[in-house]
N, C-alpha and C. Protein backbone atom coordinates (compact mmCIF):
# COMPACT_ATOMS: atom_id res chain seq x y z
N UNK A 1 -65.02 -19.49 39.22
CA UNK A 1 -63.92 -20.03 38.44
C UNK A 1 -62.95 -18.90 38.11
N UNK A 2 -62.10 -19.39 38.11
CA UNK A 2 -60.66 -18.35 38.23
C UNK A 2 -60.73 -18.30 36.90
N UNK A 3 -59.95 -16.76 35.75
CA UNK A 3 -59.28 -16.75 34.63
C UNK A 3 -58.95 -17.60 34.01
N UNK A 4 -57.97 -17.76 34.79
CA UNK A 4 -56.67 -18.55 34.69
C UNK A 4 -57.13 -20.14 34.07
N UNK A 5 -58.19 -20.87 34.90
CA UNK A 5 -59.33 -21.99 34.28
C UNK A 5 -59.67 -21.92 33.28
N UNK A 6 -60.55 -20.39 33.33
CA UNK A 6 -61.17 -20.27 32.15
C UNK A 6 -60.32 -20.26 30.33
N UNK A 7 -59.51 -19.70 30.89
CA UNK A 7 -58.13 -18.94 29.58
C UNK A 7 -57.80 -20.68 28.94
N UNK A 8 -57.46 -21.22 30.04
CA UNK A 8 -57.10 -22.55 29.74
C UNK A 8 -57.94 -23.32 28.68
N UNK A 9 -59.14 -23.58 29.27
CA UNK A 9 -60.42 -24.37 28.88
C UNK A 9 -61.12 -23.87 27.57
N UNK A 10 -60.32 -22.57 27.31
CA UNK A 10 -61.66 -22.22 26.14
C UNK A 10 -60.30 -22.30 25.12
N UNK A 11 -59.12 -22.36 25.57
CA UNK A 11 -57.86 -22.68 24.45
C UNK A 11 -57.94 -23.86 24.01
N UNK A 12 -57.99 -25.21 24.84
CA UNK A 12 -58.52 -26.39 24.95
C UNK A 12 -59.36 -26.53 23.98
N UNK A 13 -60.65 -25.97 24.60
CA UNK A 13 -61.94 -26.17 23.69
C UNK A 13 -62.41 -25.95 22.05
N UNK A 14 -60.94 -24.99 22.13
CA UNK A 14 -60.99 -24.03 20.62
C UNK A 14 -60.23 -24.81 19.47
N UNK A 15 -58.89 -25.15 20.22
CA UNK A 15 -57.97 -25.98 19.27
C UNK A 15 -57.45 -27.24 19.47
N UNK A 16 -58.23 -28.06 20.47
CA UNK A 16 -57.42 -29.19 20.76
C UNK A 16 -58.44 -30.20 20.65
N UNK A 17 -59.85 -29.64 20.99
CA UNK A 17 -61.03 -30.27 21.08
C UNK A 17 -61.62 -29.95 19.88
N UNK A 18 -61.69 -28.67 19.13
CA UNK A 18 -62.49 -28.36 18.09
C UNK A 18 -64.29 -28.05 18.28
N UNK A 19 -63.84 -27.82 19.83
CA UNK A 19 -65.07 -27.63 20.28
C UNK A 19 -66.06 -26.19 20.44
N UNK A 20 -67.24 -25.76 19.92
CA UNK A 20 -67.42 -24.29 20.12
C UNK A 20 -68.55 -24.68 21.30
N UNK A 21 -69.06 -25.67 21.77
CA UNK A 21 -70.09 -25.82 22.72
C UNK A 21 -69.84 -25.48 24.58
N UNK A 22 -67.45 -25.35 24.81
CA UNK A 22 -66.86 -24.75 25.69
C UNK A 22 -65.88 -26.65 25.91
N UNK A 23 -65.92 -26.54 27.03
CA UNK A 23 -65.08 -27.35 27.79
C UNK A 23 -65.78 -28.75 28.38
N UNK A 24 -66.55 -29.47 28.12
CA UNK A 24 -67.30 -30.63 28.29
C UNK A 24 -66.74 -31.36 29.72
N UNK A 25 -65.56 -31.19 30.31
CA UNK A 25 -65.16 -32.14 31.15
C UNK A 25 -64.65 -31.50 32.46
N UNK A 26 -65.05 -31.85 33.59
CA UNK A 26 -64.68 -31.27 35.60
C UNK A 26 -63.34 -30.63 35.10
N UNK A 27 -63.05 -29.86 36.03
CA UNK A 27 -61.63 -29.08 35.71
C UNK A 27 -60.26 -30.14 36.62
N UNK A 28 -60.58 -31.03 36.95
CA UNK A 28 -59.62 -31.97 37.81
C UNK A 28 -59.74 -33.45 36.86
N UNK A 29 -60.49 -33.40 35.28
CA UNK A 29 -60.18 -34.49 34.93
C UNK A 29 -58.99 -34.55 34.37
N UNK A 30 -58.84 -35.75 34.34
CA UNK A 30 -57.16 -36.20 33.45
C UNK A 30 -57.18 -36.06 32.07
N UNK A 31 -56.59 -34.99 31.32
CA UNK A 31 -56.33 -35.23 29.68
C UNK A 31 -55.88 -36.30 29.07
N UNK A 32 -54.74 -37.13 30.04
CA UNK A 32 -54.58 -38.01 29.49
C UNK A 32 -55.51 -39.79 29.57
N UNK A 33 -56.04 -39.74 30.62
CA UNK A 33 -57.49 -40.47 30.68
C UNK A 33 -58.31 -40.79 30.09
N UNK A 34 -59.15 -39.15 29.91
CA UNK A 34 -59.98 -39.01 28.95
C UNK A 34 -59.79 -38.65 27.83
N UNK A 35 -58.35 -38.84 27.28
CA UNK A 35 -58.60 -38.58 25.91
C UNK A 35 -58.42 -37.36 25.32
N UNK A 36 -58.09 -36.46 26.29
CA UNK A 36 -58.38 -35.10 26.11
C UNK A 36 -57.49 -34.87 25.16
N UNK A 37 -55.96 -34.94 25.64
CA UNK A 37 -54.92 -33.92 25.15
C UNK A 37 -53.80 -35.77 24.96
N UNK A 38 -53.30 -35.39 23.59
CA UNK A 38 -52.68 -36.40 23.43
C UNK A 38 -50.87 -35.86 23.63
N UNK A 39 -49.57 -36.42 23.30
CA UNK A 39 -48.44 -36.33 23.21
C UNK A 39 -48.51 -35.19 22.32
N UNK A 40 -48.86 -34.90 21.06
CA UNK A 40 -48.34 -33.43 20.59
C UNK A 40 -49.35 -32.54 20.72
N UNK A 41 -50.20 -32.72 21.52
CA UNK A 41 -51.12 -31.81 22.30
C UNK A 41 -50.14 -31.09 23.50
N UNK A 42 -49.60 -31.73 23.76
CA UNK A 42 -49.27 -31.40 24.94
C UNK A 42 -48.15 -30.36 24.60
N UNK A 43 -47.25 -30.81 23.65
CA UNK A 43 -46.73 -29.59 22.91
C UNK A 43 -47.09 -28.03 22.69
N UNK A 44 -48.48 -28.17 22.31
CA UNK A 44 -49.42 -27.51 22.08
C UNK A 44 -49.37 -26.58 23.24
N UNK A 45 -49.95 -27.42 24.45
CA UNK A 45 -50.15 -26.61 25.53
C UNK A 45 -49.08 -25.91 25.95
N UNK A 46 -48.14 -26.72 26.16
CA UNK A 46 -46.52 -25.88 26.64
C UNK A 46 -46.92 -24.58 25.61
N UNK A 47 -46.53 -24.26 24.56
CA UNK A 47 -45.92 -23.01 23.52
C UNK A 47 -47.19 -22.15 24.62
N UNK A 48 -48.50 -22.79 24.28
CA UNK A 48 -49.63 -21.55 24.33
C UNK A 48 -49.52 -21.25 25.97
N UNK A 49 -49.39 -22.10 26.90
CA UNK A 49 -49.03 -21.36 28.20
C UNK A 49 -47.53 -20.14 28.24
N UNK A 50 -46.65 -20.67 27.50
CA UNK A 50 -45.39 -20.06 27.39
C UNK A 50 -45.73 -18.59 27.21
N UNK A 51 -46.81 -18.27 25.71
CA UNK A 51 -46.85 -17.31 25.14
C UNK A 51 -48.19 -16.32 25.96
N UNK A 52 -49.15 -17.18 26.62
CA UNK A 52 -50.07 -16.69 27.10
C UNK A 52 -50.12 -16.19 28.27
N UNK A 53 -49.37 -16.78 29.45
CA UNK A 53 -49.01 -16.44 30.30
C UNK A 53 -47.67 -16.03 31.07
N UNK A 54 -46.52 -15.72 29.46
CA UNK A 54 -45.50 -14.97 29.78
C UNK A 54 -44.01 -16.21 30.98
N UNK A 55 -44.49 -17.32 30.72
CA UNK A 55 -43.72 -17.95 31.46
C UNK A 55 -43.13 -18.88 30.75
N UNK A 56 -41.88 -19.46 31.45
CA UNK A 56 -40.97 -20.65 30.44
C UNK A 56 -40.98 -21.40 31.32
N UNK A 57 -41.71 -23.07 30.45
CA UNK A 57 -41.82 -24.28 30.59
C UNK A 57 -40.07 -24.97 30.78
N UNK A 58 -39.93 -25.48 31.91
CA UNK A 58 -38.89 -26.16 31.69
C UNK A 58 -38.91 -27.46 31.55
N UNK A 59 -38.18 -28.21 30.70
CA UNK A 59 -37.93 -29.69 30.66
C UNK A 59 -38.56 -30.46 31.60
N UNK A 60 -38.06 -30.37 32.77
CA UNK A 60 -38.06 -30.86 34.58
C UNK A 60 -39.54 -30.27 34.85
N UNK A 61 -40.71 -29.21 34.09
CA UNK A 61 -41.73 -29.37 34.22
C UNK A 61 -42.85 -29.93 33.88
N UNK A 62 -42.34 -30.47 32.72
CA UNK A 62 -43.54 -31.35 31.47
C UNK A 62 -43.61 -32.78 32.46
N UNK A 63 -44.95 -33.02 33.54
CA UNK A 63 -44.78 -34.09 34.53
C UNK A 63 -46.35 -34.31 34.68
N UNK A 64 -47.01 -35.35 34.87
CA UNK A 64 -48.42 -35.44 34.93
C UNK A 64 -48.48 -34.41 36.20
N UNK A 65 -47.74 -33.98 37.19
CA UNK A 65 -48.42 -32.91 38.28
C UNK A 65 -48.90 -31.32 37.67
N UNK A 66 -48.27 -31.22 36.63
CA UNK A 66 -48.48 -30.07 36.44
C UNK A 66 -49.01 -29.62 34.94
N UNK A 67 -48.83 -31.17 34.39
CA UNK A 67 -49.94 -30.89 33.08
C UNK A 67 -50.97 -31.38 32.24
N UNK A 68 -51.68 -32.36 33.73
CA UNK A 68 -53.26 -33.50 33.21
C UNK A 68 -54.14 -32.81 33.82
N UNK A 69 -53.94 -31.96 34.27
CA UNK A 69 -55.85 -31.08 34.07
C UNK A 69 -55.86 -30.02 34.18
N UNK A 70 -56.61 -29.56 33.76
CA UNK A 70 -57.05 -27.94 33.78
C UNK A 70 -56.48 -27.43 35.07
N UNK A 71 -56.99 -27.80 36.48
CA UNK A 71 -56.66 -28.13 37.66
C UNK A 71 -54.75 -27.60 37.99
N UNK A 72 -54.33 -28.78 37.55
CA UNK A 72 -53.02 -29.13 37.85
C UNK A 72 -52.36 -27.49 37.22
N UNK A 73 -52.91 -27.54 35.97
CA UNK A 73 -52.49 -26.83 34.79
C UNK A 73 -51.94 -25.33 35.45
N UNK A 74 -53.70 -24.84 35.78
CA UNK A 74 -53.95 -23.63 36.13
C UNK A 74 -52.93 -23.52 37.75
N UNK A 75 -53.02 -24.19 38.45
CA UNK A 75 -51.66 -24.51 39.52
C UNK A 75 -50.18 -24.22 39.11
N UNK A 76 -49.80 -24.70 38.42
CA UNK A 76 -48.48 -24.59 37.56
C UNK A 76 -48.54 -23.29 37.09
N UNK A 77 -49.28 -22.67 36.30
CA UNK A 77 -49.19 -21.06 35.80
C UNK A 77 -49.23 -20.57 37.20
N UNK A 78 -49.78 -20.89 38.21
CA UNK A 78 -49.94 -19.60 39.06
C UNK A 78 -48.28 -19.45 40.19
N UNK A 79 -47.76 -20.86 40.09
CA UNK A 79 -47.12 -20.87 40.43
C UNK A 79 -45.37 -20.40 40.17
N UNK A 80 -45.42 -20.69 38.61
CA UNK A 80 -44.88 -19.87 37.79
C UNK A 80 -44.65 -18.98 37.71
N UNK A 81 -46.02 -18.10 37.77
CA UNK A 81 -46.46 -16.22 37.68
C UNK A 81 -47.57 -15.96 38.56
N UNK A 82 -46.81 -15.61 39.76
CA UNK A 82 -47.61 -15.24 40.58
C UNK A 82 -48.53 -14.13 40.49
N UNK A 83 -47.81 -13.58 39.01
CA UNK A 83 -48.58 -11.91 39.16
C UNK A 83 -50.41 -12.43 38.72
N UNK A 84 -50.55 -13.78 38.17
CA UNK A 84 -51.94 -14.45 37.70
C UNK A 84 -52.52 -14.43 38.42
């Protein structure tokens, strides 16, 4: 498993889930499916990718391709910042 997964999943796990047991769910499930990550979750995620991985979210990127799973997620940062 790449960083980049991991960085994700334990941010997830820490403040969105309230979870200390890690990341409970495949890295290709849907947040919005399961429940994971709701509408101001997703907020959430934008700032902490912004600030964590040095990149700016644009408008035209907030799209289920690039922000319902860990998966998609970690795709979008790398694509973003290649230096990841």
């Amino acid at each position: 498993m790449s960083s980049v997964e991991q960085t994700i999943k334990t941010y997830i796990s820490n403040n969105i889930l309230f979870n200390d047991n890690g990341y409970p769910y495949p890295d290709d499930a849907s947040f919005l499916d399961k429940g994971i990550v709701d509408s101001m979750n997703v907020l959430e995620l934008v700032s902490f990718v912004e600030k964590q991985f040095g990149i700016a979210v644009e408008d035209q990127d907030l799209v289920p391709d690039n922000f319902d799973s860990v998966s998609r997620l970690a795709d979008y940062v790398r694509r973003k910042s290649p230096a990841v």
